[in-house]
C-alpha atoms as a PDB file:
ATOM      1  CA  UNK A   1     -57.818 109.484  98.604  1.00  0.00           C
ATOM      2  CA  UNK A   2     -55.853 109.779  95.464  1.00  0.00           C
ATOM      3  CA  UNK A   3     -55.063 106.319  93.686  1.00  0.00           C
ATOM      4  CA  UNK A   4     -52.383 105.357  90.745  1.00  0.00           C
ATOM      5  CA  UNK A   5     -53.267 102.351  88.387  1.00  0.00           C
ATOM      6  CA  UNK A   6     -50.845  99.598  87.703  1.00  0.00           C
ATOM      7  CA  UNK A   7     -50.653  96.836  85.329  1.00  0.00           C
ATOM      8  CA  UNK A   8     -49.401  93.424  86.241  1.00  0.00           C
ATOM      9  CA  UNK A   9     -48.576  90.796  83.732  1.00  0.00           C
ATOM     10  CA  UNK A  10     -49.132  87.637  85.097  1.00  0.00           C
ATOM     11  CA  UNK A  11     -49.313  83.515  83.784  1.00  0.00           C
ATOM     12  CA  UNK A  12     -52.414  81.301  84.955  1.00  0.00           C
ATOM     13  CA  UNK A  13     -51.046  79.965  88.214  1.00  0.00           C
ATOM     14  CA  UNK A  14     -50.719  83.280  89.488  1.00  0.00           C
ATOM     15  CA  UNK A  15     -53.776  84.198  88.260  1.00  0.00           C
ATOM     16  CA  UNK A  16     -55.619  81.468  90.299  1.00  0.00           C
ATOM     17  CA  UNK A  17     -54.018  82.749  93.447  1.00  0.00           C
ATOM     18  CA  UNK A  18     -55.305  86.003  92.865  1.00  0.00           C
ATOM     19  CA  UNK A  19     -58.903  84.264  92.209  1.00  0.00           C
ATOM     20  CA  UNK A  20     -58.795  82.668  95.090  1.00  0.00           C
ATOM     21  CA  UNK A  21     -58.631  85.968  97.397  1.00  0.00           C
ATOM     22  CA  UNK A  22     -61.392  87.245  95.388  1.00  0.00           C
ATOM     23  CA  UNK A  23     -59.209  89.533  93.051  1.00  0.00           C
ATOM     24  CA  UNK A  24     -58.098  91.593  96.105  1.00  0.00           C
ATOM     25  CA  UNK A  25     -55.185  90.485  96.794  1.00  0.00           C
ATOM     26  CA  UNK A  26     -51.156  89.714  95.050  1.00  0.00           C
ATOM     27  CA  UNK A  27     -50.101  85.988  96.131  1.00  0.00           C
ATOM     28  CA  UNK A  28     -46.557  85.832  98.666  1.00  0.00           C
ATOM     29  CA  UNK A  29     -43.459  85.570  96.592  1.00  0.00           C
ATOM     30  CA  UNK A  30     -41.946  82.455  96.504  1.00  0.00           C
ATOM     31  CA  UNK A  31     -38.395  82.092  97.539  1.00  0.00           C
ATOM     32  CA  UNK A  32     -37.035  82.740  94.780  1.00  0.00           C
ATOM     33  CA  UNK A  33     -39.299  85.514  93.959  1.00  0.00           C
ATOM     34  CA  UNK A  34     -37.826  88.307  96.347  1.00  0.00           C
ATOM     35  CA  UNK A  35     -39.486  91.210  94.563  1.00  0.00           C
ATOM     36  CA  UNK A  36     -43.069  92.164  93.394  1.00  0.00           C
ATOM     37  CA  UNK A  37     -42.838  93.849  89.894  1.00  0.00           C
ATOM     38  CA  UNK A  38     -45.555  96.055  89.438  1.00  0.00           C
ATOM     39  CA  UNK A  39     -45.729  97.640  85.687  1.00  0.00           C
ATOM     40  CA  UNK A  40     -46.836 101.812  85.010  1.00  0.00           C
ATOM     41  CA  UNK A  41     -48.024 101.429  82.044  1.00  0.00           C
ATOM     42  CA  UNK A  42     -50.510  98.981  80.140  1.00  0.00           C
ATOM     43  CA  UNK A  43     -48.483  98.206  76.860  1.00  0.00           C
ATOM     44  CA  UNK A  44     -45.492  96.873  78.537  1.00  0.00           C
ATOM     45  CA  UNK A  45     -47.528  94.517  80.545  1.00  0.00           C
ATOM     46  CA  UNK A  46     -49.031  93.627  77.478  1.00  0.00           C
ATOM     47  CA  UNK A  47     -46.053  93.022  76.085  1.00  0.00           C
ATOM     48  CA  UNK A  48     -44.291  91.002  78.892  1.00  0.00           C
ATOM     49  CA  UNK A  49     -47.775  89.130  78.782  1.00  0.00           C
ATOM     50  CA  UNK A  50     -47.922  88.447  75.274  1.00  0.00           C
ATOM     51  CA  UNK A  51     -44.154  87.567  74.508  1.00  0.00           C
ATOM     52  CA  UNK A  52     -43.103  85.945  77.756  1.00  0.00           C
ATOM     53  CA  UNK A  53     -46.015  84.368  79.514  1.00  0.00           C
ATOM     54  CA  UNK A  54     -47.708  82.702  76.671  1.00  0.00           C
ATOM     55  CA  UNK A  55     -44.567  81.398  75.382  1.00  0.00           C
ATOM     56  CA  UNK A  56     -43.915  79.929  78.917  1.00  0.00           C
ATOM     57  CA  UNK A  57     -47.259  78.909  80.055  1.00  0.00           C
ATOM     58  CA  UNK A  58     -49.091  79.099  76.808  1.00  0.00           C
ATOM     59  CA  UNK A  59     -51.747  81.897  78.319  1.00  0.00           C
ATOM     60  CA  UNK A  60     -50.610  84.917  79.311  1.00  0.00           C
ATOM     61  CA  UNK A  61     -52.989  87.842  81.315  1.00  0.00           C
ATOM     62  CA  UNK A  62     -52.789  91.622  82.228  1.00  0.00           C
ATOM     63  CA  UNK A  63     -54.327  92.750  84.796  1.00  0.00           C
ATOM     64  CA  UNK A  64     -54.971  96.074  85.931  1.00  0.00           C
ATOM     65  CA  UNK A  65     -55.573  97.571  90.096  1.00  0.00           C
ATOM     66  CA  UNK A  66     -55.030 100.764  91.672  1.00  0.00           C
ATOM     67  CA  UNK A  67     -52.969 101.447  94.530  1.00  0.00           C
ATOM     68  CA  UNK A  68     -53.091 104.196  97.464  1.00  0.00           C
ATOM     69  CA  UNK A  69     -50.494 106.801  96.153  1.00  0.00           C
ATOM     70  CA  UNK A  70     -49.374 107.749  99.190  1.00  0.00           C
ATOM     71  CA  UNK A  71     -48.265 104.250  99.958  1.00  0.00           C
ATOM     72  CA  UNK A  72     -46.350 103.819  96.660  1.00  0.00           C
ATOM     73  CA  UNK A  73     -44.902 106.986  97.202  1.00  0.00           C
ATOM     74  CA  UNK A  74     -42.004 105.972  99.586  1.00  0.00           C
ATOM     75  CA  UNK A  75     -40.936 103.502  96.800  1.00  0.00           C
ATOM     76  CA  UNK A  76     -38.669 104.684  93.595  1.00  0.00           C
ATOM     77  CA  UNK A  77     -40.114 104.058  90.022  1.00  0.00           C
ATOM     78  CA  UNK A  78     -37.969 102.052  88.107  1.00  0.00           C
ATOM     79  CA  UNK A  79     -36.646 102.451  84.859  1.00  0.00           C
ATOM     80  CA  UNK A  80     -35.470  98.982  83.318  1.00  0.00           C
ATOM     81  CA  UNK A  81     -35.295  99.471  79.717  1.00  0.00           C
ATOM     82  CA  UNK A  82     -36.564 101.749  77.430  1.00  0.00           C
ATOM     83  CA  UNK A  83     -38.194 105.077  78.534  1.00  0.00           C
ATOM     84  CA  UNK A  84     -41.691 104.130  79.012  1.00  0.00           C
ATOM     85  CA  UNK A  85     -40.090 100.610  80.581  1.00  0.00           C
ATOM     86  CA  UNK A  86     -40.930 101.382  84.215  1.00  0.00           C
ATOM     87  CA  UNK A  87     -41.657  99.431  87.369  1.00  0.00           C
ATOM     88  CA  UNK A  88     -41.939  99.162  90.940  1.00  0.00           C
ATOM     89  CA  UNK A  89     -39.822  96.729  92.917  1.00  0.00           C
ATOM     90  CA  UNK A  90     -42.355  95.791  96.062  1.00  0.00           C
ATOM     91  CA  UNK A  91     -39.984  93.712  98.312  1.00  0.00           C
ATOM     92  CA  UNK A  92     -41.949  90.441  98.946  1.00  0.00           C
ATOM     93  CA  UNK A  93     -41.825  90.905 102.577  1.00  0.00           C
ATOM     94  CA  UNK A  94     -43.641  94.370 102.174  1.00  0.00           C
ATOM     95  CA  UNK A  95     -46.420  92.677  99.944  1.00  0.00           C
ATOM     96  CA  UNK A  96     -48.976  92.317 102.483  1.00  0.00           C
ATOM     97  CA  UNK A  97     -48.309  96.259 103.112  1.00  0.00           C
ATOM     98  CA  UNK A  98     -49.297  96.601  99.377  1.00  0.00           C
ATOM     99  CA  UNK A  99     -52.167  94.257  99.120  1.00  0.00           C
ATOM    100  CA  UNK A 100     -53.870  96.613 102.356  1.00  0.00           C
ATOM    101  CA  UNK A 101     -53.248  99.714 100.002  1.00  0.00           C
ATOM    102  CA  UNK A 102     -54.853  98.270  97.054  1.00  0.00           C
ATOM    103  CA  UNK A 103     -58.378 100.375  95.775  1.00  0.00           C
ATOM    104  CA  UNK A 104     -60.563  97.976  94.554  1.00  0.00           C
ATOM    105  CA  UNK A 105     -60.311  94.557  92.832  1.00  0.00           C
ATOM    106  CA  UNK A 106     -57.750  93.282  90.167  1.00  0.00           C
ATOM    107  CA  UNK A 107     -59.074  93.170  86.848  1.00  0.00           C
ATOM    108  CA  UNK A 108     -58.154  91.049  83.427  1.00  0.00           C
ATOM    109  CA  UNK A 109     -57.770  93.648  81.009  1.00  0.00           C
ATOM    110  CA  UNK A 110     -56.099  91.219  78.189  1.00  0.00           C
ATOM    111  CA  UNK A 111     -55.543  87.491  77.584  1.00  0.00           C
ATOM    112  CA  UNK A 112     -53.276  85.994  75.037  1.00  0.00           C
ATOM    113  CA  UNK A 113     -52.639  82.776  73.749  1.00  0.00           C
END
């Protein structure tokens, strides 16, 4: 079974959800939250992290997990900016789908503040 690591920027209420399955698992979308954003590569989560989330919610985390390839590979990568800008867009009704294809638990890899 071949895996891919992704990064995740995420704030501290997020990050409690994601305690509270035992890092195994991404929290449902809200409503207004009709995609899952998963990040390729570590430096523009760290980014994201780092010059949205703390600014917002005055802590912001990366976190990094690895998903089945195979499953991620019926969805497109993303590219939303710059050339190493790149994303998945999980549609929050196929997040459950993801969170059974995920290798492993979620880690903190960074925390800013």
């Amino acid at each position: 079974m071949t895996s891919t690591t992704l990064w995740r920027p995420t704030g501290p209420a997020e990050l409690e959800l994601v305690r509270a399955t035992g890092m195994r698992r991404w929290p449902p979308r809200r409503p207004d939250q009709p995609i899952f954003y998963p990040v390729l590569n570590e430096d523009y989560a760290v980014k994201i992290a780092r010059d949205w989330n703390v600014p917002h919610s005055g802590v912001g985390y990366v976190t990094r997990f690895q998903v089945r390839t195979a499953f991620l590979d019926r969805y497109e990568v993303r590219q939303v900016g710059g050339q190493t800008i790149l994303e998945y867009w999980i549609p929050a009704e196929e997040l459950e789908q993801f969170n059974d294809n995920l290798v492993g638990e979620i880690e903190v890899v960074h925390e800013f503040r």
